[in-house]
N, C-alpha and C. Protein backbone atom coordinates (compact mmCIF):
# COMPACT_ATOMS: atom_id res chain seq x y z
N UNK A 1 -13.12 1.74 36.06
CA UNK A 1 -13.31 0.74 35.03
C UNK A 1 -14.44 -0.19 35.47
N UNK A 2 -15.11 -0.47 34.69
CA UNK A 2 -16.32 -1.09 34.69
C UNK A 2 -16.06 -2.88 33.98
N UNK A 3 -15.63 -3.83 34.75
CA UNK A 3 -15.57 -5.14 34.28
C UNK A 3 -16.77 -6.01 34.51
N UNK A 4 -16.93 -6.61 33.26
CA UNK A 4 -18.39 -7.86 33.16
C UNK A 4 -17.21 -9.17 33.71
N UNK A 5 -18.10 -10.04 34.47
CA UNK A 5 -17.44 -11.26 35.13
C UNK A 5 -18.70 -12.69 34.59
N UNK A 6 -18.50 -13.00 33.63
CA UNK A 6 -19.18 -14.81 34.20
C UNK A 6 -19.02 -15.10 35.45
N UNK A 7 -20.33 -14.82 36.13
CA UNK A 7 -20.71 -15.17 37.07
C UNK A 7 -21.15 -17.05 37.68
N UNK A 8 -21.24 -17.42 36.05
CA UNK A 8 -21.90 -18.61 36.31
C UNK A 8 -20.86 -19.43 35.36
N UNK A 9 -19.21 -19.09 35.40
CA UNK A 9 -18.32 -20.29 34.47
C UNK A 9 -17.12 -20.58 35.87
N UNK A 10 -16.53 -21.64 35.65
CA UNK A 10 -15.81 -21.93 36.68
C UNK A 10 -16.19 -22.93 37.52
N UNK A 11 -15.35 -23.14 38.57
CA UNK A 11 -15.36 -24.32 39.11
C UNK A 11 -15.75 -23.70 40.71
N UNK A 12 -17.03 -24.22 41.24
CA UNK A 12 -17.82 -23.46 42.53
C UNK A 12 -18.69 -22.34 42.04
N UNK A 13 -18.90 -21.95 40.92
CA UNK A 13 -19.76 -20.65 40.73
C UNK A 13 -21.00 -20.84 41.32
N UNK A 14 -21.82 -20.06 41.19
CA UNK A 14 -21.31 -18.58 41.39
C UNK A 14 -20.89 -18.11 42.76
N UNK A 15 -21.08 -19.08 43.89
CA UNK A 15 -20.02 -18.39 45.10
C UNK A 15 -18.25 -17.97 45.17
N UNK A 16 -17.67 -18.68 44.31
CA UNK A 16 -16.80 -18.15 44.06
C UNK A 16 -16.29 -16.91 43.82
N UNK A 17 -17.18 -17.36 42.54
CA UNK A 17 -16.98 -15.96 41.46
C UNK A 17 -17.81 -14.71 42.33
N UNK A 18 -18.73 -14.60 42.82
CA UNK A 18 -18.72 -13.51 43.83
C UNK A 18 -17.84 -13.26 45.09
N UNK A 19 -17.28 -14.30 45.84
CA UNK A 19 -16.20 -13.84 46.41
C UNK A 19 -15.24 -12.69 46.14
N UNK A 20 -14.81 -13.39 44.46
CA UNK A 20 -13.55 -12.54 43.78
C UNK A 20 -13.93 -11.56 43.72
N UNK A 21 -15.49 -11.24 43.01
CA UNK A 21 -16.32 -9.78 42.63
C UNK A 21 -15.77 -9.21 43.54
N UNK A 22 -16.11 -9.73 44.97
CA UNK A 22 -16.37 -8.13 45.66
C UNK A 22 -14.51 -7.85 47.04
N UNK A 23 -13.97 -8.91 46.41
CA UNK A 23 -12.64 -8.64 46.75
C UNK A 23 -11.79 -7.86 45.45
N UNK A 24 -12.08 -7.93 44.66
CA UNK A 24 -12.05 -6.96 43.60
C UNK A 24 -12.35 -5.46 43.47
N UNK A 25 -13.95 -5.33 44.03
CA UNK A 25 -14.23 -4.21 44.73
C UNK A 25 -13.66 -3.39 45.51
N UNK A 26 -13.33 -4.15 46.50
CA UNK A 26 -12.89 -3.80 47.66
C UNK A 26 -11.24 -3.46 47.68
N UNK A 27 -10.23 -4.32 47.10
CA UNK A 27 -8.75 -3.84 46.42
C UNK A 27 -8.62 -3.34 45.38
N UNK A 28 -9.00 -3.30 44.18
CA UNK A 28 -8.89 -2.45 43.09
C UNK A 28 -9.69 -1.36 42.94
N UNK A 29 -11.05 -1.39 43.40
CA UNK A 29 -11.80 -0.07 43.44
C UNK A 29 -12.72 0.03 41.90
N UNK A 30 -12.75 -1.17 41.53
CA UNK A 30 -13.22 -1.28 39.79
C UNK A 30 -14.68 -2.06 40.34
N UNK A 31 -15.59 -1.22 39.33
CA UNK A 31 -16.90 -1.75 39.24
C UNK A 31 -16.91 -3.16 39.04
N UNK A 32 -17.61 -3.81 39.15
CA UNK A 32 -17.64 -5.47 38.52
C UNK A 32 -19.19 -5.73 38.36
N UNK A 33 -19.80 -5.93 37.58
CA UNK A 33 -21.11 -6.13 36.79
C UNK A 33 -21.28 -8.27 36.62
N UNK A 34 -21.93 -8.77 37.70
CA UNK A 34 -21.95 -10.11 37.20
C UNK A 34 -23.14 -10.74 36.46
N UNK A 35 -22.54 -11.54 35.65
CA UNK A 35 -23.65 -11.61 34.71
C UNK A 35 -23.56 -13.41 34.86
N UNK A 36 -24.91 -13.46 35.03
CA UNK A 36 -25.49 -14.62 35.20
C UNK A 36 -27.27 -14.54 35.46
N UNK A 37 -27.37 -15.94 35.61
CA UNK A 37 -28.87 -16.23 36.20
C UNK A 37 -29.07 -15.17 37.43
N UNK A 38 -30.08 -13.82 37.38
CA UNK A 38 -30.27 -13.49 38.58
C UNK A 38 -31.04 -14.32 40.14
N UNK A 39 -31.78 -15.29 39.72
CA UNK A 39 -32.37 -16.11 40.33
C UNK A 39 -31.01 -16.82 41.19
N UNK A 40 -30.32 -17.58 40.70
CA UNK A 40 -29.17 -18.17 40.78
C UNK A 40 -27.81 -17.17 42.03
N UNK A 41 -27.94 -16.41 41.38
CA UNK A 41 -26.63 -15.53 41.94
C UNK A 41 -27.67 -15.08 43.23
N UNK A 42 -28.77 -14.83 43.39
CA UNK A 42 -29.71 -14.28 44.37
C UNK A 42 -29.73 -15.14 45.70
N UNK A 43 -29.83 -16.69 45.38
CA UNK A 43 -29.58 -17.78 45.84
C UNK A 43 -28.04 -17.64 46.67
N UNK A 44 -27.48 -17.72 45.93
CA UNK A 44 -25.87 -18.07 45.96
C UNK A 44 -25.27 -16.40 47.10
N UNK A 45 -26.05 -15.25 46.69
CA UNK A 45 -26.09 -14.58 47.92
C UNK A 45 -26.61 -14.90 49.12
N UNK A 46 -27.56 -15.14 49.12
CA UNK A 46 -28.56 -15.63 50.27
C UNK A 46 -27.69 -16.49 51.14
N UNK A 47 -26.90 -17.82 50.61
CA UNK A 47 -25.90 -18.55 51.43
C UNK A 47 -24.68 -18.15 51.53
N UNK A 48 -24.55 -16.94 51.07
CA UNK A 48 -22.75 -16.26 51.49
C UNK A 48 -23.48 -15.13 52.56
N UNK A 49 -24.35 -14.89 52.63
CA UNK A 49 -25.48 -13.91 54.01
C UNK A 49 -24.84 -12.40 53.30
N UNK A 50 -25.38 -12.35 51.93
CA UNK A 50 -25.06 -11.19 51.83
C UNK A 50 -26.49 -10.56 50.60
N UNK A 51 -26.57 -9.28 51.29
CA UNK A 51 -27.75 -8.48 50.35
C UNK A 51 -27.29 -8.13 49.51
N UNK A 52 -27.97 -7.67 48.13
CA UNK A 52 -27.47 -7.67 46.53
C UNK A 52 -27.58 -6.45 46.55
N UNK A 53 -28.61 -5.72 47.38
CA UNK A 53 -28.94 -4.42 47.26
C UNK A 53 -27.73 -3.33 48.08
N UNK A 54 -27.11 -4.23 49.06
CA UNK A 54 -26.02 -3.86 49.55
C UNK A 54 -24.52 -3.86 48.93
N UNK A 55 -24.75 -4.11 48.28
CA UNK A 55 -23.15 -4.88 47.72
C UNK A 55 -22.58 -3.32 46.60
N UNK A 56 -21.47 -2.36 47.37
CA UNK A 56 -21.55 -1.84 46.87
C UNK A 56 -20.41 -1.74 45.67
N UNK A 57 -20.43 -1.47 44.57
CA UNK A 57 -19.69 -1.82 43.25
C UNK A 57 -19.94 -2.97 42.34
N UNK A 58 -21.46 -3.71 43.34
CA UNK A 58 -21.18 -4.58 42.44
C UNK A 58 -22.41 -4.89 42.11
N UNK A 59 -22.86 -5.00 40.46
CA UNK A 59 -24.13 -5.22 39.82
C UNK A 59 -24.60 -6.62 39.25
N UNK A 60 -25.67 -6.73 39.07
CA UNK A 60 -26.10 -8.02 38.71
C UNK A 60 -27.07 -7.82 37.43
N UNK A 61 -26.40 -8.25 36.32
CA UNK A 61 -27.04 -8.37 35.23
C UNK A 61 -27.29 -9.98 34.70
N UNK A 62 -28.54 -10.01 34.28
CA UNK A 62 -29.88 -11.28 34.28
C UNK A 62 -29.27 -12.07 32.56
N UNK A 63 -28.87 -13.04 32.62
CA UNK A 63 -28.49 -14.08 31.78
C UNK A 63 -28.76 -15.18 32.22
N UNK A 64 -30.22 -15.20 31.03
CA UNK A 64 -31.27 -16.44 31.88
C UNK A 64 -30.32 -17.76 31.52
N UNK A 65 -29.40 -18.29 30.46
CA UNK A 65 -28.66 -19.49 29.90
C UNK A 65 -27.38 -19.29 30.56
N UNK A 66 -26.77 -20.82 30.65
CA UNK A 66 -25.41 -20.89 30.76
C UNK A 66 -24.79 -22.06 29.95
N UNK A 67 -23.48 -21.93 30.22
CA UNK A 67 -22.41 -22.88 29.41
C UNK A 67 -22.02 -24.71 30.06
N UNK A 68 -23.04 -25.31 30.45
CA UNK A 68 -22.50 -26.19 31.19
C UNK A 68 -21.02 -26.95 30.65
N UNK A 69 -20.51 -27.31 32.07
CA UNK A 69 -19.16 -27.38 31.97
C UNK A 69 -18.97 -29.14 30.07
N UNK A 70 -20.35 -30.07 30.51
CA UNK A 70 -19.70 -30.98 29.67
C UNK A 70 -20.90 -30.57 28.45
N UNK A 71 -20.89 -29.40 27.96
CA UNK A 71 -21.25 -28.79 26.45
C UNK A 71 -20.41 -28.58 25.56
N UNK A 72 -20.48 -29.01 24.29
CA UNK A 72 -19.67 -28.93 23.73
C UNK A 72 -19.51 -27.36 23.44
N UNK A 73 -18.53 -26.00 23.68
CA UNK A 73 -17.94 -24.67 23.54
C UNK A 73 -18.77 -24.43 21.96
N UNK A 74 -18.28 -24.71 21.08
CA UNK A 74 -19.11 -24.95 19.93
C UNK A 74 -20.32 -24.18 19.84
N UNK A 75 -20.89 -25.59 20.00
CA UNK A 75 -22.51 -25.79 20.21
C UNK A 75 -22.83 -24.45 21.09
N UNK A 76 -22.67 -24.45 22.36
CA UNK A 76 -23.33 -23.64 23.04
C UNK A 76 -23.04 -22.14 22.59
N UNK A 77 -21.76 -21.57 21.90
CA UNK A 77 -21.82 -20.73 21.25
C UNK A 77 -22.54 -20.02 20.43
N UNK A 78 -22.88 -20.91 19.46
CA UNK A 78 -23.93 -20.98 18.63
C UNK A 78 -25.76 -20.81 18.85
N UNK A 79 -25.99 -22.03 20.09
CA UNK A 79 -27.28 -22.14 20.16
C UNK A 79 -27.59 -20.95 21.69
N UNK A 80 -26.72 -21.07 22.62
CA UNK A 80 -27.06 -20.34 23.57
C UNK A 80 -26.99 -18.81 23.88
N UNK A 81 -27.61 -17.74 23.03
CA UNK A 81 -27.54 -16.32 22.65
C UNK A 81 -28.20 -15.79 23.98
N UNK A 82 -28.70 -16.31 25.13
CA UNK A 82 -28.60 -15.67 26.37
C UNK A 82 -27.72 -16.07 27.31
N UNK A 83 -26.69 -16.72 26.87
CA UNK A 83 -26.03 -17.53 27.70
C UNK A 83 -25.35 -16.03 28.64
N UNK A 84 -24.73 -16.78 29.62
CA UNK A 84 -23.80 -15.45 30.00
C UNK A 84 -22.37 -15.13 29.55
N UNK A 85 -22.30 -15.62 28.84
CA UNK A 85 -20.63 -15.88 27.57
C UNK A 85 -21.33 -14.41 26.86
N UNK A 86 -22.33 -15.01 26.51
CA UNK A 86 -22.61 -14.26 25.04
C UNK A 86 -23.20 -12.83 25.43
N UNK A 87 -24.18 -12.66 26.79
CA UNK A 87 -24.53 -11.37 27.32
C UNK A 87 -23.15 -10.67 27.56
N UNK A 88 -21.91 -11.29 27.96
CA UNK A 88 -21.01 -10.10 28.67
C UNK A 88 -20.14 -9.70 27.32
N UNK A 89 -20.10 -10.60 26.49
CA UNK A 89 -20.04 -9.95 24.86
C UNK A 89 -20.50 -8.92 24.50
N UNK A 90 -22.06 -9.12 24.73
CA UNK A 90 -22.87 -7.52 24.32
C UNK A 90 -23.01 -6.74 24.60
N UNK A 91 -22.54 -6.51 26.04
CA UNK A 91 -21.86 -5.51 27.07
C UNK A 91 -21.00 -5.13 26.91
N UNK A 92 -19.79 -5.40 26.27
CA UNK A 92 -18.37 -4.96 25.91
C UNK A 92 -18.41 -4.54 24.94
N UNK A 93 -19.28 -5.18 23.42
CA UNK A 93 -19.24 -4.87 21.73
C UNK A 93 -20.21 -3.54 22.52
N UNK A 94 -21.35 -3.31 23.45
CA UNK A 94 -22.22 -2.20 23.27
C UNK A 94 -21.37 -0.91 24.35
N UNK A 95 -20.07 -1.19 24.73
CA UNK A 95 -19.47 -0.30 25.75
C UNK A 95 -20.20 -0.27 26.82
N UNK A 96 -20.93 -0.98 27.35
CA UNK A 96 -21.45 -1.03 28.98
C UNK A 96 -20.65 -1.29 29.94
N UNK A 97 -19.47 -2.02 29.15
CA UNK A 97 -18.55 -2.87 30.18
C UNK A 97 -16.79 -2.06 29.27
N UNK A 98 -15.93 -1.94 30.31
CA UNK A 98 -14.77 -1.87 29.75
C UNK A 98 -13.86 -3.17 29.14
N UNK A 99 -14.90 -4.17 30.02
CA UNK A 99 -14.07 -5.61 29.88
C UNK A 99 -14.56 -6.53 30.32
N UNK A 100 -14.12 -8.45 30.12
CA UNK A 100 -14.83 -9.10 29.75
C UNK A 100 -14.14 -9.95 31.17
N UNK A 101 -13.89 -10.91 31.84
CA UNK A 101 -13.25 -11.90 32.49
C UNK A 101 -14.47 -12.93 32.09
C-alpha cells in the first residue's frame, strides 16, 4: 500500500512527520510518499542526518504551498491549490496513492 502523508501539517513538521514516515516503513512495510515543500523536507533531512536518496520506501513529492496552522481551513482550501492538503488529494482522486493521512 502506497500512503500520501502531509508532510508539512502538525505540530514539529516536517521532522516529525518524517520520523513517523520512516517508522512506518520500517514496521508496516507500506510505501509512504511525503508531500510537502521539497526544499523544506530536504532541510528538515539534512538536520535528522539523513539522505533522501537513501531513505528506502520513502518518496518525496514537491508541494510548493502549505496550510499555516492560524489560516483560516476555509480560505486556504479554496485559495491554496498547491498546498499539500490539496496535492495528496490529487494523488488519491488520480490513484497514485492508496491513501491520504
Amino acid at each position: 500500500m502506497k500512503i500520501a502523508l502531509d508532510a508539512m501539517g502538525g505540530d514539529y513538521a516536517p521532522e516529525e512527520v518524517i520520523k513517523g514516515a520512516l517508522l512506518a516503513v520500517k514496521n508496516l512495510g507500506e510505501e509512504i510518499v511525503l508531500v510537502g515543500n521539497e526544499i523544506i523536507i530536504g532541510e528538515a533531512l539534512d538536520r535528522l542526518g539523513l539522505e533522501k536518496d537513501k531513505m528506502k520506501g520513502v518518496l518525496i513529492h514537491h508541494a510548493p504551498e502549505s496550510v499555516g496552522m492560524g489560516e483560516s481551513p476555509v480560505d486556504a482550501i479554496r485559495k491554496k491549490k498547491k498546498s499539500s492538503i490539496w496535492e495528496s488529494i490529487r494523488l488519491l482522486k488520480e490513484k497514485k496513492v492508496d491513501a491520504f493521512v
